[in-house]
Protein backbone atom coordinates (compact mmCIF):
# COMPACT_ATOMS: atom_id res chain seq x y z
CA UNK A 1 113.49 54.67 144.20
CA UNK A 2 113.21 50.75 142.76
CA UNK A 3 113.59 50.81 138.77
CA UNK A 4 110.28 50.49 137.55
CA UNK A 5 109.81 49.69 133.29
CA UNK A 6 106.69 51.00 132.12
CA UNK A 7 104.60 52.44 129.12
CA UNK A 8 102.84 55.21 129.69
CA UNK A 9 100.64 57.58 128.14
CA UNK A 10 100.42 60.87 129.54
CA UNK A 11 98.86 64.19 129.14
CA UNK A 12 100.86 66.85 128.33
CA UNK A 13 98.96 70.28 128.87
CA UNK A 14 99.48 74.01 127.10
CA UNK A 15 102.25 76.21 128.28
CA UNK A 16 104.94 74.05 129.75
CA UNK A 17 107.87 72.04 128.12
CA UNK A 18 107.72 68.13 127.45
CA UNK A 19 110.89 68.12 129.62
CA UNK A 20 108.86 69.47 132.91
CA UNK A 21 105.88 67.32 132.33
CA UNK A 22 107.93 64.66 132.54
CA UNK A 23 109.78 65.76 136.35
CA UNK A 24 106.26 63.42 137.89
CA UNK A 25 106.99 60.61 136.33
CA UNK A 26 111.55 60.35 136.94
CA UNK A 27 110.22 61.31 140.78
CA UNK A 28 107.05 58.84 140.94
CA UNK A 29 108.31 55.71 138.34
CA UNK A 30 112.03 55.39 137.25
CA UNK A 31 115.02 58.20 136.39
CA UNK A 32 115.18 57.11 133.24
CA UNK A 33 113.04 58.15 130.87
CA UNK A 34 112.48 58.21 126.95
CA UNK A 35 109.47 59.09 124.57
CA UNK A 36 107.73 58.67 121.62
CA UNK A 37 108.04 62.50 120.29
CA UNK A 38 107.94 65.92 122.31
CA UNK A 39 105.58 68.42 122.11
CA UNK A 40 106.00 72.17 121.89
CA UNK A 41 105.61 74.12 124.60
CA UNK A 42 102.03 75.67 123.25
CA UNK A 43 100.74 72.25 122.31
CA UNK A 44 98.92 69.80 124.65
CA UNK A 45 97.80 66.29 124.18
CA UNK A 46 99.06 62.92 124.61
CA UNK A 47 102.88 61.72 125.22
CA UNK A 48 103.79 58.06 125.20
CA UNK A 49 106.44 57.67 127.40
CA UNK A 50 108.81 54.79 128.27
CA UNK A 51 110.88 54.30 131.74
CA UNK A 52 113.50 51.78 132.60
CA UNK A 53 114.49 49.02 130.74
CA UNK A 54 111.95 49.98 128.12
CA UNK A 55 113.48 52.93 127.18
CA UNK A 56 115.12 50.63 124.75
CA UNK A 57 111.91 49.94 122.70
CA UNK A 58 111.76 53.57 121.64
CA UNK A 59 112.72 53.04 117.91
CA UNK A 60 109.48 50.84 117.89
CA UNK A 61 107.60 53.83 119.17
CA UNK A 62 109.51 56.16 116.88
CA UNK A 63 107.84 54.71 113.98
CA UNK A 64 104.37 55.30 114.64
CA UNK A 65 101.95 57.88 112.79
CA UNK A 66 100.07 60.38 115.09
CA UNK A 67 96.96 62.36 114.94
CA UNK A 68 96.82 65.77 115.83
CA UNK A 69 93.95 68.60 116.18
CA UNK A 70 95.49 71.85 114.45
CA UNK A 71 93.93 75.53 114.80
CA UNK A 72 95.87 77.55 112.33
CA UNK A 73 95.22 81.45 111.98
CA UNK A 74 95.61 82.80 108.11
CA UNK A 75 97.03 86.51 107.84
CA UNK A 76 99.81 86.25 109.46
CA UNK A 77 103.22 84.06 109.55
CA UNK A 78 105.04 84.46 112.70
CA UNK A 79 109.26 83.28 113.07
CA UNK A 80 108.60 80.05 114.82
CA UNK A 81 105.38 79.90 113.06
CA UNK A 82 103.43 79.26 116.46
CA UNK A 83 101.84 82.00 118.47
CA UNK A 84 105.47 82.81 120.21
CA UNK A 85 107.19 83.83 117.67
CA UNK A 86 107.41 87.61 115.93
CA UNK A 87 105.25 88.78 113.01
CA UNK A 88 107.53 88.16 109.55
CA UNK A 89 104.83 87.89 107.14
CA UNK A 90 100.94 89.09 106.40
CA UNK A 91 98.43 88.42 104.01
CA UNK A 92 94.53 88.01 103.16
CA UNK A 93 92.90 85.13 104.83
CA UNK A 94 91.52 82.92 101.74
CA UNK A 95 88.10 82.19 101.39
CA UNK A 96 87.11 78.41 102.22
CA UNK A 97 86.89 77.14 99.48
CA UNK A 98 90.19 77.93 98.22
CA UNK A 99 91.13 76.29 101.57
CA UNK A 100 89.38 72.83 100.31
CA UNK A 101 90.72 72.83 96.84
CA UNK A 102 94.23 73.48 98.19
CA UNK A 103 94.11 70.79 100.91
CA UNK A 104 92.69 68.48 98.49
CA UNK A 105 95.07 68.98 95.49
CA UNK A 106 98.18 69.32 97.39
CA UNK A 107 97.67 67.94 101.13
CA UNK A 108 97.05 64.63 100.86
CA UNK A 109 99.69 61.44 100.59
CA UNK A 110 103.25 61.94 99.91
CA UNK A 111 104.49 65.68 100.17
CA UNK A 112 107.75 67.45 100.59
CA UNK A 113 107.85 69.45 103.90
CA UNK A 114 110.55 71.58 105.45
CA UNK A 115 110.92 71.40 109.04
CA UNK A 116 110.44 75.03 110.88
CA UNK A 117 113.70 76.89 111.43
CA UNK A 118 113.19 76.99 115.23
CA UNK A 119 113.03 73.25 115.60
CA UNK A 120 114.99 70.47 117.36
CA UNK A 121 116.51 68.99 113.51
CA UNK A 122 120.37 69.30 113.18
CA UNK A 123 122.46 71.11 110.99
CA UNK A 124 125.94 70.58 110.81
CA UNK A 125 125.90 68.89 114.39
CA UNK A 126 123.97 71.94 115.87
CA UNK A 127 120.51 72.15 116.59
CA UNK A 128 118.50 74.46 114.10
CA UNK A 129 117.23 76.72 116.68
CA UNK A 130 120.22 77.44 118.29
CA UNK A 131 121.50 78.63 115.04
CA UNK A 132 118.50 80.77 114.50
CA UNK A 133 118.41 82.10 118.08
CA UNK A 134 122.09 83.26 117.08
CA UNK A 135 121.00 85.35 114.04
CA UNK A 136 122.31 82.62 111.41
CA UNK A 137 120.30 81.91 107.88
CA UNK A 138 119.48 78.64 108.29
CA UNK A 139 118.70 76.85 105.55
CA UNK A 140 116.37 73.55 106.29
CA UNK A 141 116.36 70.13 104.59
CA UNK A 142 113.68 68.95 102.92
CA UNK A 143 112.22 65.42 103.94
CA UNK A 144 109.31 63.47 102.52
CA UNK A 145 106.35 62.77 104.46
CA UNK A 146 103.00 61.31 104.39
CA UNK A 147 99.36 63.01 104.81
CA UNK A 148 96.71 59.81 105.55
CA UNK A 149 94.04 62.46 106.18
CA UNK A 150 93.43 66.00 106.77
CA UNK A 151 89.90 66.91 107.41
CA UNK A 152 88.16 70.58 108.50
CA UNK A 153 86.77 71.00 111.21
CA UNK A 154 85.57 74.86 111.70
CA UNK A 155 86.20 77.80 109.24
CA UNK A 156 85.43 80.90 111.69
CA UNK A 157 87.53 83.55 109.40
CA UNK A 158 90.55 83.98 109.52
CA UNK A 159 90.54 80.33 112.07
CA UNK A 160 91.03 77.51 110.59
CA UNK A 161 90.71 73.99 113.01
CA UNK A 162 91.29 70.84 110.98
CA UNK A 163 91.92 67.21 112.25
CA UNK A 164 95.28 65.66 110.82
CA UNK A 165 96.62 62.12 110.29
CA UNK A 166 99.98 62.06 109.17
CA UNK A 167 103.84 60.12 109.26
CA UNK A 168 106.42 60.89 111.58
CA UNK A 169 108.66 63.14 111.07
CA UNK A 170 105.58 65.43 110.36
CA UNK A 171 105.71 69.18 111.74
CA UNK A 172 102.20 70.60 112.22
CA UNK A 173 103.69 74.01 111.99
CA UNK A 174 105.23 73.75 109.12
CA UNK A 175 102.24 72.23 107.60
CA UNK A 176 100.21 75.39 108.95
CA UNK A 177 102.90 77.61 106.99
CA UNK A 178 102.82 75.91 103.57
CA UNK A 179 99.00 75.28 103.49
CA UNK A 180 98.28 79.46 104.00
CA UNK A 181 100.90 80.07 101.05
CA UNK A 182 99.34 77.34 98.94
CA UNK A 183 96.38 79.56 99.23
CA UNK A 184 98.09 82.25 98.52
CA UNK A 185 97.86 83.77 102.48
CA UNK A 186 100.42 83.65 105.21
CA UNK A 187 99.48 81.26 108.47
CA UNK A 188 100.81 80.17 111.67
CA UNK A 189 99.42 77.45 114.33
CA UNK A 190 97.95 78.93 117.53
CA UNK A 191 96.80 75.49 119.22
CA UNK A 192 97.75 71.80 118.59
CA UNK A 193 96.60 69.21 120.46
CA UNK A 194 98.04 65.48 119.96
CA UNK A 195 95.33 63.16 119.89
CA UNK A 196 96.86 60.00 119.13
CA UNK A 197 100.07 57.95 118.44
CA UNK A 198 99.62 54.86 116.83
CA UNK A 199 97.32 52.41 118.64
CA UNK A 200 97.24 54.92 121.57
CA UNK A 201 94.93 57.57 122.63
CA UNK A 202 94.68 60.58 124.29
CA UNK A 203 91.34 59.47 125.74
CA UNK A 204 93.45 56.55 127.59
CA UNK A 205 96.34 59.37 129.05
CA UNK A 206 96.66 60.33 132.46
CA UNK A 207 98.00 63.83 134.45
CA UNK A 208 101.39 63.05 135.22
CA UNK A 209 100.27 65.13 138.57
CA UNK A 210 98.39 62.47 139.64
CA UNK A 211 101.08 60.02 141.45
CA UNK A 212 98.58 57.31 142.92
CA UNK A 213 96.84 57.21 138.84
CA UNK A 214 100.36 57.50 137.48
CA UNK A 215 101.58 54.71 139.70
CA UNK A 216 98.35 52.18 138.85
CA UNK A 217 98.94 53.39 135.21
CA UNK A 218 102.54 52.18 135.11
CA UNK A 219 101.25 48.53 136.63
CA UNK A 220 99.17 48.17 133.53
CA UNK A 221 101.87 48.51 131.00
CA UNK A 222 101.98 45.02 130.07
CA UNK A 223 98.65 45.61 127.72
CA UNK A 224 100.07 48.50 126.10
CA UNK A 225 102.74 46.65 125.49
CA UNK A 226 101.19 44.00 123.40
CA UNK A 227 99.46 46.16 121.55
CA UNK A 228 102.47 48.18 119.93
CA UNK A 229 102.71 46.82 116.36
CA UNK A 230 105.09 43.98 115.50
CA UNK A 231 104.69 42.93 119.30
CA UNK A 232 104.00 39.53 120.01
CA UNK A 233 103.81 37.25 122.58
CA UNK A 234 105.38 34.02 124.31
CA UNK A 235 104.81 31.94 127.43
CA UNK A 236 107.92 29.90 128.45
CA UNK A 237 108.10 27.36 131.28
CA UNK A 238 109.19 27.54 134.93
CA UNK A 239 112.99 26.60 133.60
CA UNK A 240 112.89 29.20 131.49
CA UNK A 241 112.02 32.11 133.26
CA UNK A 242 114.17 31.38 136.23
CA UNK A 243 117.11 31.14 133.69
CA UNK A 244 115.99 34.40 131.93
CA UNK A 245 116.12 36.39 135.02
CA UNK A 246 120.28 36.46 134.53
CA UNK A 247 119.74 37.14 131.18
CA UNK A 248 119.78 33.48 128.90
CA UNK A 249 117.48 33.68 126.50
CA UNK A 250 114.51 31.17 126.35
CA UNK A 251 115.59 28.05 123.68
CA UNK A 252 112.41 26.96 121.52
CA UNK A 253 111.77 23.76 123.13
CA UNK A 254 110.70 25.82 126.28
CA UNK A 255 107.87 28.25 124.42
CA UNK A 256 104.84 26.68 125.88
CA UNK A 257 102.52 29.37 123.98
CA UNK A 258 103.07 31.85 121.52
CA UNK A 259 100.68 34.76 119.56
CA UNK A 260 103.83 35.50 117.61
CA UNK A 261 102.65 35.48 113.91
CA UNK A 262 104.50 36.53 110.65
CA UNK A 263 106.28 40.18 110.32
CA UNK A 264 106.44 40.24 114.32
CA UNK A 265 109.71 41.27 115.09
CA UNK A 266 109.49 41.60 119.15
CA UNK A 267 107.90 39.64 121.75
CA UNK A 268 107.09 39.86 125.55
CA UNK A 269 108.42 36.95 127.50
CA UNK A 270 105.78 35.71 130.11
CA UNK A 271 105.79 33.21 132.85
CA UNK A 272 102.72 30.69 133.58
CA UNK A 273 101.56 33.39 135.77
CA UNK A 274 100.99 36.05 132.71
CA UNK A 275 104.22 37.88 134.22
CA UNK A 276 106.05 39.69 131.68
CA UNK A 277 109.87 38.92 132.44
CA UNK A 278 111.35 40.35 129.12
CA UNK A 279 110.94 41.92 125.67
CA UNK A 280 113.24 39.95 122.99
CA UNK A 281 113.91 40.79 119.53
CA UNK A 282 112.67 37.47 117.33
CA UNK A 283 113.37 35.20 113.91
CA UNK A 284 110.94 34.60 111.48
CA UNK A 285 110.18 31.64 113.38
CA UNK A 286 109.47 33.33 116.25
CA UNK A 287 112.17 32.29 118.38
CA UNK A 288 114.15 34.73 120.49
CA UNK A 289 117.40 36.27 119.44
CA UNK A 290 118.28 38.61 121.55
CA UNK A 291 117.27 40.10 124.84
CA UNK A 292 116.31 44.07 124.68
CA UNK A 293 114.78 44.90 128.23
CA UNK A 294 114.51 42.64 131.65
CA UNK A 295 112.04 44.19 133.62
CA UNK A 296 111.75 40.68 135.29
CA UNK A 297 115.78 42.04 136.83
CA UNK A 298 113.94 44.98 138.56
CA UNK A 299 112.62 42.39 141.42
CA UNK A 300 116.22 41.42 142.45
CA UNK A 301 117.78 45.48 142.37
């Protein structure tokens, strides 16, 4: 199979692992794959997902806030505090509008969260939930985050569904837990579904199933592209872009166009043809510094 760099958004359905749902996409597009954030294995919704040479843009992905759809059920706090885990904890459901003042007074902007025990976070070079799995008393780290928004949608007692904007680094189940103590209850989440990351949407995902949509998906990555934040763009002449494909970057004198403006740190490279041949980190002037993928080398593997 040729190397194929792409962008993709994908969606990732209840009741498999992030690892499986990607299996479509190392047989359809390229190997080598990276994302933009898992998903648990109860959760659905939308993974952005890079392959090839892009794999190196993660950390730009990385960054990016999210959106989420939570459903989290009061009365009961379970060990991985989804609806897998065992029963450690019950309690009264609150009444709504405890719910309101809580997620109003202590929800929004700039909280401390734990992360949940049985999570991917590393202590002491192991992963947390290996340490749980093995009966140890993990102890988790504390780590600021940020709450844009966090809106309800339905109250059905003891279900709560609310619509969440948030940082990364943000775990929904954790959230779940310290909102039903806040309230003086016990919770756990029993759906999440990712509805956004950044500039992109779960309405724009496809089924990684789906190899012919997958395939036409991965020839539009080019847009996507453009529209991750700090991303700009450059056209360079014919000189140029021959000289790029073994890897010299493009000197000013041969940008022939440019969208670069100020705080971009990227760029795509284009030819005249709107071909993107690279993605380059860039000065304040916007001139390229240094080369991080050459999708433009896929054409000559």
């Amino acid at each position: 199979m040729m190397s194929r760099s792409s962008l993709l958004l994908l969606y990732k359905e209840a009741g498999i692992t992030s690892f499986s749902s990607l299996k479509p996409v190392k047989r359809t597009i390229d190997r080598k794959v990276g994302h933009a954030g898992t998903l648990d294995k109860f959760a659905e919704g939308l993974m952005v997902v890079l392959t090839g040479s892009y794999t190196k843009l993660n950390p730009l992905l990385s960054e990016l806030d999210k959106r989420y759809e939570a459903t989290i059920m009061f009365g009961s706090e379970t060990s991985t505090l989804d609806p897998e885990g065992d029963v450690v904890a019950t309690a009264e459901a609150p009444h709504l509008d405890t719910i309101r003042k809580v997620l109003e007074e202590q929800f929004l902007g700039t909280i401390v969260q734990s992360p949940p025990v049985y999570s991917a976070v590393h202590i002491d070079g192991k992963r947390a939930y290996r340490l749980a799995r093995s009966g140890e008393d993990v102890k988790m780290p504390e780590r600021e985050i940020t709450i844009f928004s966090l809106d309800i949608l339905t109250w059905e007692s003891p279900l709560l569904r609310v619509a969440v904007h948030c940082s990364k680094g943000t775990y929904i189940r954790s959230l779940a837990r310290d909102i039903a103590v806040s309230c003086g209850s016990r919770g756990h989440l029993i759906a999440l579904k990712r509805t956004a990351i950044g500039p992109f949407s779960l309405d724009e995902a496809v089924d990684p199933e789906d190899a012919e949509a997958l395939s036409e998906h991965a020839e539009t990555s080019g847009t996507r592209l453009l529209r991750i934040p700090r991303m700009g763009s450059m056209t360079v002449d014919a000189e140029a872009a021959k000289r790029l494909m073994y890897g010299n970057l493009p000197p000013r004198r041969a940008i022939i166009a440019s969208s670069v403006v100020h705080g971009d740190t990227f760029a795509t490279v284009q030819d005249v043809s709107g071909r993107i041949l690279a993605v380059v980190g860039i000065d304040g002037e916007g001139v390229p510094i240094k080369v991080f993928s050459l999708p433009c080398m896929e054409s000559r593997i």
